[in-house]
Protein backbone atom coordinates (compact mmCIF):
# COMPACT_ATOMS: atom_id res chain seq x y z
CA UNK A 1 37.96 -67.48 27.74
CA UNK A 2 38.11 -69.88 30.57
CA UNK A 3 37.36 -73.13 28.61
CA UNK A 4 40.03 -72.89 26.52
CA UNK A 5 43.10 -75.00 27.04
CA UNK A 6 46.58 -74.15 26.34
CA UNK A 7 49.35 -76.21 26.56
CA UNK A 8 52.23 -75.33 29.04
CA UNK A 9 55.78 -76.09 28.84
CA UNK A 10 56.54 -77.89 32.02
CA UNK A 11 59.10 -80.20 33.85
CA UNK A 12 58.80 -82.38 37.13
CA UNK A 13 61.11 -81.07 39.54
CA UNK A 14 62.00 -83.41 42.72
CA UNK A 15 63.04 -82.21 46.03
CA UNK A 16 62.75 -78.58 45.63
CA UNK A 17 61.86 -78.14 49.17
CA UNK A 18 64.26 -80.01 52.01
CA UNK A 19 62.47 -81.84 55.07
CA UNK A 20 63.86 -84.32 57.32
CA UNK A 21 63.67 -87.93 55.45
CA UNK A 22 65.10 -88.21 52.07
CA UNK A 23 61.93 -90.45 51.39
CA UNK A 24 59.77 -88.22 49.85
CA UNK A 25 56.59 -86.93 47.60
CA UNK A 26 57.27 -83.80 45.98
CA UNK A 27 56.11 -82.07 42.21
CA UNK A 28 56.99 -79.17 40.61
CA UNK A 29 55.87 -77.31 37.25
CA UNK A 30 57.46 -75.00 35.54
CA UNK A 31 55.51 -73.02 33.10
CA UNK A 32 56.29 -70.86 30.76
CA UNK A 33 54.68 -67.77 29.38
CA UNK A 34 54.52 -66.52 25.84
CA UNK A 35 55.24 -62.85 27.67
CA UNK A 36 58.92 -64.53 28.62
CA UNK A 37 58.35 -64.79 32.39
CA UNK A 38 58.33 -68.28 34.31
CA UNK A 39 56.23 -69.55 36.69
CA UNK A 40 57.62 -72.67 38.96
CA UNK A 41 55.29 -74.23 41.68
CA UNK A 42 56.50 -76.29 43.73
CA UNK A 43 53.79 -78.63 45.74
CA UNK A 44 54.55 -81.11 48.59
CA UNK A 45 52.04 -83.03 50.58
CA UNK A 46 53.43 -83.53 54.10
CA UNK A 47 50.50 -84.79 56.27
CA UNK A 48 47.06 -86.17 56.54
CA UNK A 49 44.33 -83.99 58.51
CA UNK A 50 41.13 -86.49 59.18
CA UNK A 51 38.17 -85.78 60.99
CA UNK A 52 38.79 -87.80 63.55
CA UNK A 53 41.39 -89.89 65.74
CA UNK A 54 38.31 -92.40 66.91
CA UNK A 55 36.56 -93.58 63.23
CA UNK A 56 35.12 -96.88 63.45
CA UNK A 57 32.65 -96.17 60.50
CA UNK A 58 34.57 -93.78 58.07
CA UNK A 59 35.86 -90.30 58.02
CA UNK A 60 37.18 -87.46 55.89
CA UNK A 61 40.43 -86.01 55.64
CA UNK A 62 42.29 -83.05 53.93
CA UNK A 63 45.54 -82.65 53.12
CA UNK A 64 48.40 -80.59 54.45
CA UNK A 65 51.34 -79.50 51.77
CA UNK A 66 54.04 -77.12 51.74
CA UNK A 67 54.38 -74.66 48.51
CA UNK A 68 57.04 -72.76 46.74
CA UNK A 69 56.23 -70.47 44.01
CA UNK A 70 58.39 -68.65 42.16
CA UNK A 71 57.69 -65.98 39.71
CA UNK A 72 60.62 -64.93 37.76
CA UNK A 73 61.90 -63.69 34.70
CA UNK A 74 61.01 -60.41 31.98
CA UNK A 75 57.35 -59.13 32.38
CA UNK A 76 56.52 -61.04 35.09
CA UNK A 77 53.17 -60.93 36.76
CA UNK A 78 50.88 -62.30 39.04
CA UNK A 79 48.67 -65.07 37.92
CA UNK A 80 45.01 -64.63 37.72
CA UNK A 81 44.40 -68.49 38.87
CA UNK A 82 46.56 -70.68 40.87
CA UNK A 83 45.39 -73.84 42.69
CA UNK A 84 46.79 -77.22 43.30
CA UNK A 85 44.83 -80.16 43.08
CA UNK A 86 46.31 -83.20 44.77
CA UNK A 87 44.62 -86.90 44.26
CA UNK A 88 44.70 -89.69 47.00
CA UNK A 89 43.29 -93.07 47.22
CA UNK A 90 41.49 -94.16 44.66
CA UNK A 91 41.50 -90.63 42.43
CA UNK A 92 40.04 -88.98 45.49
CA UNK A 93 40.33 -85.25 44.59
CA UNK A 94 41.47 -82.70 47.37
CA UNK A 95 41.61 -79.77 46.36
CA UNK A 96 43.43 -75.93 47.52
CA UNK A 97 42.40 -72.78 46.12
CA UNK A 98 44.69 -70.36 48.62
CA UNK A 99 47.82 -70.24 46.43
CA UNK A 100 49.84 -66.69 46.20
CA UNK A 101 49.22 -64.96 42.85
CA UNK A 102 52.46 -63.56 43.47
CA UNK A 103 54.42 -65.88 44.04
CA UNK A 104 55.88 -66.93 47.70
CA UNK A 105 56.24 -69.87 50.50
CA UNK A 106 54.27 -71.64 53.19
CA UNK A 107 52.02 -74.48 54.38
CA UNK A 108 48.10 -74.96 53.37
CA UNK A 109 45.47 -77.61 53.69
CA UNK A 110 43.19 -78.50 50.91
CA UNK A 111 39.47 -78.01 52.08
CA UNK A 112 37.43 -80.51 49.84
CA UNK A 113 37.08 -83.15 53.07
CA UNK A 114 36.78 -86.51 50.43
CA UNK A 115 35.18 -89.52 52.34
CA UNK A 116 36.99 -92.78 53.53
CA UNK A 117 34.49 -95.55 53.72
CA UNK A 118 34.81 -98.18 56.09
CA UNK A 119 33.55 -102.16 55.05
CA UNK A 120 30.45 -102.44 56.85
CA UNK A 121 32.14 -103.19 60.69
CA UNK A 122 33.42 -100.83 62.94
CA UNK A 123 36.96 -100.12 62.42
CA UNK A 124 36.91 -102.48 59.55
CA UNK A 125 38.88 -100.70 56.30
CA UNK A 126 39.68 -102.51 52.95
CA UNK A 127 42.44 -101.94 51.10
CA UNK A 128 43.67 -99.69 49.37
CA UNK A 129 41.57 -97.52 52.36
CA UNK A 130 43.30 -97.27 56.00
CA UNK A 131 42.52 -96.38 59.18
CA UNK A 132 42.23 -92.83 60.11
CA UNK A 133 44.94 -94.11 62.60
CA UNK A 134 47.08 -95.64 60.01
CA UNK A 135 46.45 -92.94 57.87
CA UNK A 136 49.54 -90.70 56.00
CA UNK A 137 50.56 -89.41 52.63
CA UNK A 138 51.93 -92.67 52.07
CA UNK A 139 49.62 -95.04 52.47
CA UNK A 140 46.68 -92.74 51.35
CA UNK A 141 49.07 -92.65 48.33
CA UNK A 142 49.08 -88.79 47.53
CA UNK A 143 51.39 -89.00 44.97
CA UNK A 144 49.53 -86.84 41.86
CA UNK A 145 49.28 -83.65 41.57
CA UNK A 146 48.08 -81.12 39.29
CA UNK A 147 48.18 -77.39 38.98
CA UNK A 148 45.51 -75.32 37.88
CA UNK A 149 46.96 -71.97 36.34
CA UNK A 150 46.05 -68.99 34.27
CA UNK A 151 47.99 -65.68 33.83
CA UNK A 152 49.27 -62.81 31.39
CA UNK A 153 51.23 -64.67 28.42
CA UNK A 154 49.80 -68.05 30.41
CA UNK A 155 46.17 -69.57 28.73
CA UNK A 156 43.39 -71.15 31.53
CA UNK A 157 44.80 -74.91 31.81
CA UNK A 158 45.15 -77.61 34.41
CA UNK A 159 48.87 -79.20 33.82
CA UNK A 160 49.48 -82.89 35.52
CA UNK A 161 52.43 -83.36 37.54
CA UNK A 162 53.39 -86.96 37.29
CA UNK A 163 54.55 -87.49 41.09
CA UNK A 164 56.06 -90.10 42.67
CA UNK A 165 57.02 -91.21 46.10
CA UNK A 166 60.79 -91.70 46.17
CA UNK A 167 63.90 -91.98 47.31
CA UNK A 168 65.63 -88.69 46.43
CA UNK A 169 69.72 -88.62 45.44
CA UNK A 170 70.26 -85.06 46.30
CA UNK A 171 68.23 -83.67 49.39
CA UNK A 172 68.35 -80.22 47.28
CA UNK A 173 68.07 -76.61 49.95
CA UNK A 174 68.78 -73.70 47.17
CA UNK A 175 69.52 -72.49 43.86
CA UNK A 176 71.01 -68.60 43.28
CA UNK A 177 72.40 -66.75 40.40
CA UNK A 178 73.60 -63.95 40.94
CA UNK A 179 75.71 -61.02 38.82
CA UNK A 180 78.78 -60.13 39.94
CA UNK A 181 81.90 -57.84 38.26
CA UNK A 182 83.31 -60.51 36.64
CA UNK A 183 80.73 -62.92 35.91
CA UNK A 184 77.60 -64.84 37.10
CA UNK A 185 78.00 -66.41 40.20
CA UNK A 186 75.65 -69.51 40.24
CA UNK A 187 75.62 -71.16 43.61
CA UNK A 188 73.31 -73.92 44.97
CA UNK A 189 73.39 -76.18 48.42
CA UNK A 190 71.97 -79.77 49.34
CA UNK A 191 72.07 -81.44 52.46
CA UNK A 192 72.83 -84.89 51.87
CA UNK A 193 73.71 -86.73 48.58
CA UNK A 194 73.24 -90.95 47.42
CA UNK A 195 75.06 -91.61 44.11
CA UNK A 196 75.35 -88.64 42.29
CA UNK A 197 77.22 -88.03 39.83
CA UNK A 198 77.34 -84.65 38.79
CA UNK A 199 75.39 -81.43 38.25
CA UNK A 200 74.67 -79.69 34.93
CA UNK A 201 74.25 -76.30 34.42
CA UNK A 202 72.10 -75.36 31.16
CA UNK A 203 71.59 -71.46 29.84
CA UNK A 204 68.32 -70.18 27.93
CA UNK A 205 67.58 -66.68 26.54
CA UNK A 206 63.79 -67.53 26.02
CA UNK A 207 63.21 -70.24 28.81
CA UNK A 208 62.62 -72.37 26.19
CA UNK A 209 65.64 -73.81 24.21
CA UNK A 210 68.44 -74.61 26.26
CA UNK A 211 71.80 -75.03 25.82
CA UNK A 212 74.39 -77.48 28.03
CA UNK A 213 77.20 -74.77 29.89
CA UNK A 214 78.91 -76.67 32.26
CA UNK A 215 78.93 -79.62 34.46
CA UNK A 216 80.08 -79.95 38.04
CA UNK A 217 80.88 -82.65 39.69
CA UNK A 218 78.57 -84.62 42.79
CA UNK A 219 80.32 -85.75 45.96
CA UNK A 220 78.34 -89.39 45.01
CA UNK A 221 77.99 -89.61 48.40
CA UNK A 222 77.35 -87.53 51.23
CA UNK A 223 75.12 -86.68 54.53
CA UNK A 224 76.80 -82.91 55.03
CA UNK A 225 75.80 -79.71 53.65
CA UNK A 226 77.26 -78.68 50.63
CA UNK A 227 77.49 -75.76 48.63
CA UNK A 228 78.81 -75.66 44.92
CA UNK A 229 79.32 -72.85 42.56
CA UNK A 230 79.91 -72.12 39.09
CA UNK A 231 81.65 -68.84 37.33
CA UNK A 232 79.62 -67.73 34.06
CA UNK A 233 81.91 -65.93 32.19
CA UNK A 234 80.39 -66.44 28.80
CA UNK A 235 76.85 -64.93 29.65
CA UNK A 236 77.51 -61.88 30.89
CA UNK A 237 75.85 -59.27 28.13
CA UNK A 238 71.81 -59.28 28.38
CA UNK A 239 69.05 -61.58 30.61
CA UNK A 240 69.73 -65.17 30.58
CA UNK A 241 67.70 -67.86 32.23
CA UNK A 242 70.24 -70.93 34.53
CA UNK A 243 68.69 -74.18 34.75
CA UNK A 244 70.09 -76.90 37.43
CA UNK A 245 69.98 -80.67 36.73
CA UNK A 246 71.52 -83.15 38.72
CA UNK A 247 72.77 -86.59 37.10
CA UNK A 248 72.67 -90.26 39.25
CA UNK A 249 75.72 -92.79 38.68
CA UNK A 250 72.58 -94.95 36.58
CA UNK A 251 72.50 -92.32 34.30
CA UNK A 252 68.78 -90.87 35.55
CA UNK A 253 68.77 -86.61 35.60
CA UNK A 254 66.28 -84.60 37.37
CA UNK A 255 65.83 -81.03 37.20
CA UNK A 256 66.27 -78.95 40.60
CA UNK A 257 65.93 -75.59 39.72
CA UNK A 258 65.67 -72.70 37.41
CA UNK A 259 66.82 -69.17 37.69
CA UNK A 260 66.93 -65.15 36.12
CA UNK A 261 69.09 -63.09 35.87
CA UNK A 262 67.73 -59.87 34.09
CA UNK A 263 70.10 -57.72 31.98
CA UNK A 264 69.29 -54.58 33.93
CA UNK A 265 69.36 -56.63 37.56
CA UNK A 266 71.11 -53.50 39.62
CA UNK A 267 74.51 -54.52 41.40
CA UNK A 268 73.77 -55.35 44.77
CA UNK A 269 76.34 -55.67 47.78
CA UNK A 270 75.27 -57.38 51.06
CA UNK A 271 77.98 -57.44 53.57
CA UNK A 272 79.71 -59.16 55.67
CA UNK A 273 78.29 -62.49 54.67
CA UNK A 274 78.89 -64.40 56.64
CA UNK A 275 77.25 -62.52 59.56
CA UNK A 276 78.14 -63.29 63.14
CA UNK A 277 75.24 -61.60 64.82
CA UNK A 278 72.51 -60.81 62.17
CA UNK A 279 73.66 -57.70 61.26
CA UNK A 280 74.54 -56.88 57.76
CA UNK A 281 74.84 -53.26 55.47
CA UNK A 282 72.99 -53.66 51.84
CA UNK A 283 73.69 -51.42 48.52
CA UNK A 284 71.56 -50.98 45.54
CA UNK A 285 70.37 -48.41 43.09
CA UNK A 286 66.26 -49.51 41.53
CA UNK A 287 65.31 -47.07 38.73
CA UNK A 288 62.06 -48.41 39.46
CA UNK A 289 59.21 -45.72 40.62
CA UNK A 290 57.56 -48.61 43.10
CA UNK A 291 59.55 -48.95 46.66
CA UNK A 292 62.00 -51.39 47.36
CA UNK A 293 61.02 -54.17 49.98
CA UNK A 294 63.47 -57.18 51.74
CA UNK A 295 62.00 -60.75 51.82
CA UNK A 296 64.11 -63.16 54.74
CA UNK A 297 63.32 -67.08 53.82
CA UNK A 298 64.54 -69.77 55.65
CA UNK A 299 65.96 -72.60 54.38
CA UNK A 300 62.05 -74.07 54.16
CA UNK A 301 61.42 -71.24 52.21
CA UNK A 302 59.60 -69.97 55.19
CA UNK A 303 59.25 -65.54 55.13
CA UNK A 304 60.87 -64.62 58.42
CA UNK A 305 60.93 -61.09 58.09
CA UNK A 306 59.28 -58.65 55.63
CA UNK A 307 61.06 -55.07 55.55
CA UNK A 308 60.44 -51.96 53.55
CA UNK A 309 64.07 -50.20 52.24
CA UNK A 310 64.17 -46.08 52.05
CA UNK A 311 66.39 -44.50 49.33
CA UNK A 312 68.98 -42.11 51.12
CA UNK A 313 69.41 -40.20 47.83
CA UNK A 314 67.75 -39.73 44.36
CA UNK A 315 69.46 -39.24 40.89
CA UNK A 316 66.66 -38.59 38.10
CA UNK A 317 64.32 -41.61 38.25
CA UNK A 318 67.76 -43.73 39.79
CA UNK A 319 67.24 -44.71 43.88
CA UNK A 320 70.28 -45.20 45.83
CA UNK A 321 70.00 -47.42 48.56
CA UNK A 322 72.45 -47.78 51.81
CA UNK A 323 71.07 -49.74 54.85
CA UNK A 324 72.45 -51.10 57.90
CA UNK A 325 70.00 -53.70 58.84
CA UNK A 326 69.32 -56.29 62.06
CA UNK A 327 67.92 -59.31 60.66
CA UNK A 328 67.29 -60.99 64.05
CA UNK A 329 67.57 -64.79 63.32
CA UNK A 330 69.07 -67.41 64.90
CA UNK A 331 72.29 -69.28 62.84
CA UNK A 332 71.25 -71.09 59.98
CA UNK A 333 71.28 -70.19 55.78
CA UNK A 334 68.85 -67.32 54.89
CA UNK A 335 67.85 -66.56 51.02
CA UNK A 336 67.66 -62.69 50.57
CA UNK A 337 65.29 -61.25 47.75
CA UNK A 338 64.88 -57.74 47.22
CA UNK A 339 61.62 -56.37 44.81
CA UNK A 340 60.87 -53.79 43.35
CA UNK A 341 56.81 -53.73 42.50
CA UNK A 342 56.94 -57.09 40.71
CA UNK A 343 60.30 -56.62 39.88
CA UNK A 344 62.97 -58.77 41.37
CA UNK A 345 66.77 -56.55 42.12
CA UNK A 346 68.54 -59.71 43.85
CA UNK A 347 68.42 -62.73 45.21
CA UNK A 348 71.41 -64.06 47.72
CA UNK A 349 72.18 -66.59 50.44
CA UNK A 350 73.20 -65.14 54.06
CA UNK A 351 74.79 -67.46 56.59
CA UNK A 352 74.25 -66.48 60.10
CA UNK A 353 76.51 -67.93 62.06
């Protein structure tokens, strides 16, 4: 079963995860399964971990990376294989094999220690090899990436990411969809902007064919936190999959983002929002027999706080939820996801102010 090879639908992503510089080396893929749900993994080296600060005659490294996966969509499930493989200097493979099979956010290290040579006298390194000094994601040139996935609806395969270092025109924090009385409410924030034009929104019922919705347009330029939204109107009977491009002036588009929302998604109320201290009340009915659990990211994607939600009433196999709850954080943007099992109810941004 394992040595076949499927092919995967996929897309490279850039700058699905926000640090400091707009300079950059980030990869996602987005893959598909034939069961309808989507898997998006997000990869991002971020540092170089060697063996040693004092190296006159060689030394290994690993690699540290931030991840964001994403499991969305009708029958999802949790993947049976999930690793990242990311290739330095001269094709040198360092590899991680820690990734959640359900889906989530963090920091990891690969473990596979590859070996820096030196040229024969001490602290002597020829390019394209630096010092253990000198050394970064840059100059080690971590720029490819693949993922190694297998899952329900999803065959064994390793997909290449073709990443690049680069100078990113839209510092992208967060993509939501969310259903609301009169709509879906699509809403998504980036931090700083260089020539860009505008944003497109495309819709999918199979996460597959897409069709062009609406397009909103970029500030061009910009170093302040912005937040944009869109009204669906037109979508607003059954599950629909959002996808969110972003256009340059030059005409270049790069995908940011894709969300779910599924026809039976509950209605969900968080309030107020903004909070001034922390402190918000949540409602929500799951029909669902598992529990219901809150997830706190930050804007990293970072989990902050993990709670389990009690019903305060029951209605056949319907759960009625009504919570005041003390998040705790400092100010800042928060993403909210309630789930349900595997199930997600809701996803929304919380400013604490």
């Amino acid at each position: 079963m394992r040595k076949s090879k499927g092919i995967a639908r996929l897309s490279l992503l850039v700058g699905f995860i926000s640090i400091a510089t707009t300079f950059r080396s980030v990869a996602q893929c987005t893959i598909t399964s034939s069961n309808g749900y989507v898997v998006s993994v997000s990869i991002q080296p971020t540092s170089i971990a060697v063996s040693s600060t004092n190296c006159p005659w060689g030394y290994n490294y690993n690699v540290n990376f931030n991840y964001n996966i994403s499991i969305t969509g009708p029958n999802a499930a949790a993947q049976y294989t999930l690793q990242a493989k990311i290739y330095c200097v001269n094709s040198a493979m360092n590899g991680a094999y820690s990734l959640p099979l359900n889906g989530g956010s963090g920091s990891a290290t690969t473990t596979t220690n590859p070996y820096v040579p030196h040229n024969g006298t001490a602290y002597g390194y020829n390019a394209p090899y630096p010092s253990c000094t000198n050394a970064t994601v840059a100059t080690l040139n971590c720029t490819t990436i693949d993922i190694v996935i297998e899952g329900p609806g999803i065959p064994y395969q390793e997909i290449h990411c073709n990443n690049t270092a680069t100078v990113l025109p839209v510092e992208f924090l967060s993509f939501d969809a969310e259903k609301m009385n009169d709509g879906n409410l699509l809403s998504w924030d980036v931090q700083s902007e260089s020539r860009n034009d505008y944003f497109t929104i495309e819709t999918s019922k199979d996460g597959l064919n897409w069709k062009e919705l609406a397009q909103v347009k970029g500030a061009i330029n910009s170093t302040q936190l912005k937040t944009y939204s869109y009204l669906d109107t037109k979508n607003t009977v059954g599950s629909v999959y959002y996808k969110l491009s972003q256009t340059d002036l030059d005409g270049t588009r790069n995908e940011l983002a894709i969300r779910y929302i599924s026809a039976e998604e509950a209605d969900f109320r968080m309030y107020p929002n903004p909070s001034a201290d922390g402190q918000v009340h949540i409602l929500f009915s799951n029909n669902s027999t598992a529990g219901s659990t809150l997830y706190l990211r930050n804007e990293l994607g970072q989990l902050v706080l993990q709670q389990d939600l009690e019903p305060v009433s029951k209605s056949g196999k319907t759960s009625y939820y009504s919570s005041d709850l003390n998040l705790a954080q400092p100010a800042g943007v928060y993403l909210v996801e309630v789930r349900s099992g595997d199930d997600i109810i809701n996803r929304s941004k919380l400013v604490i102010r």
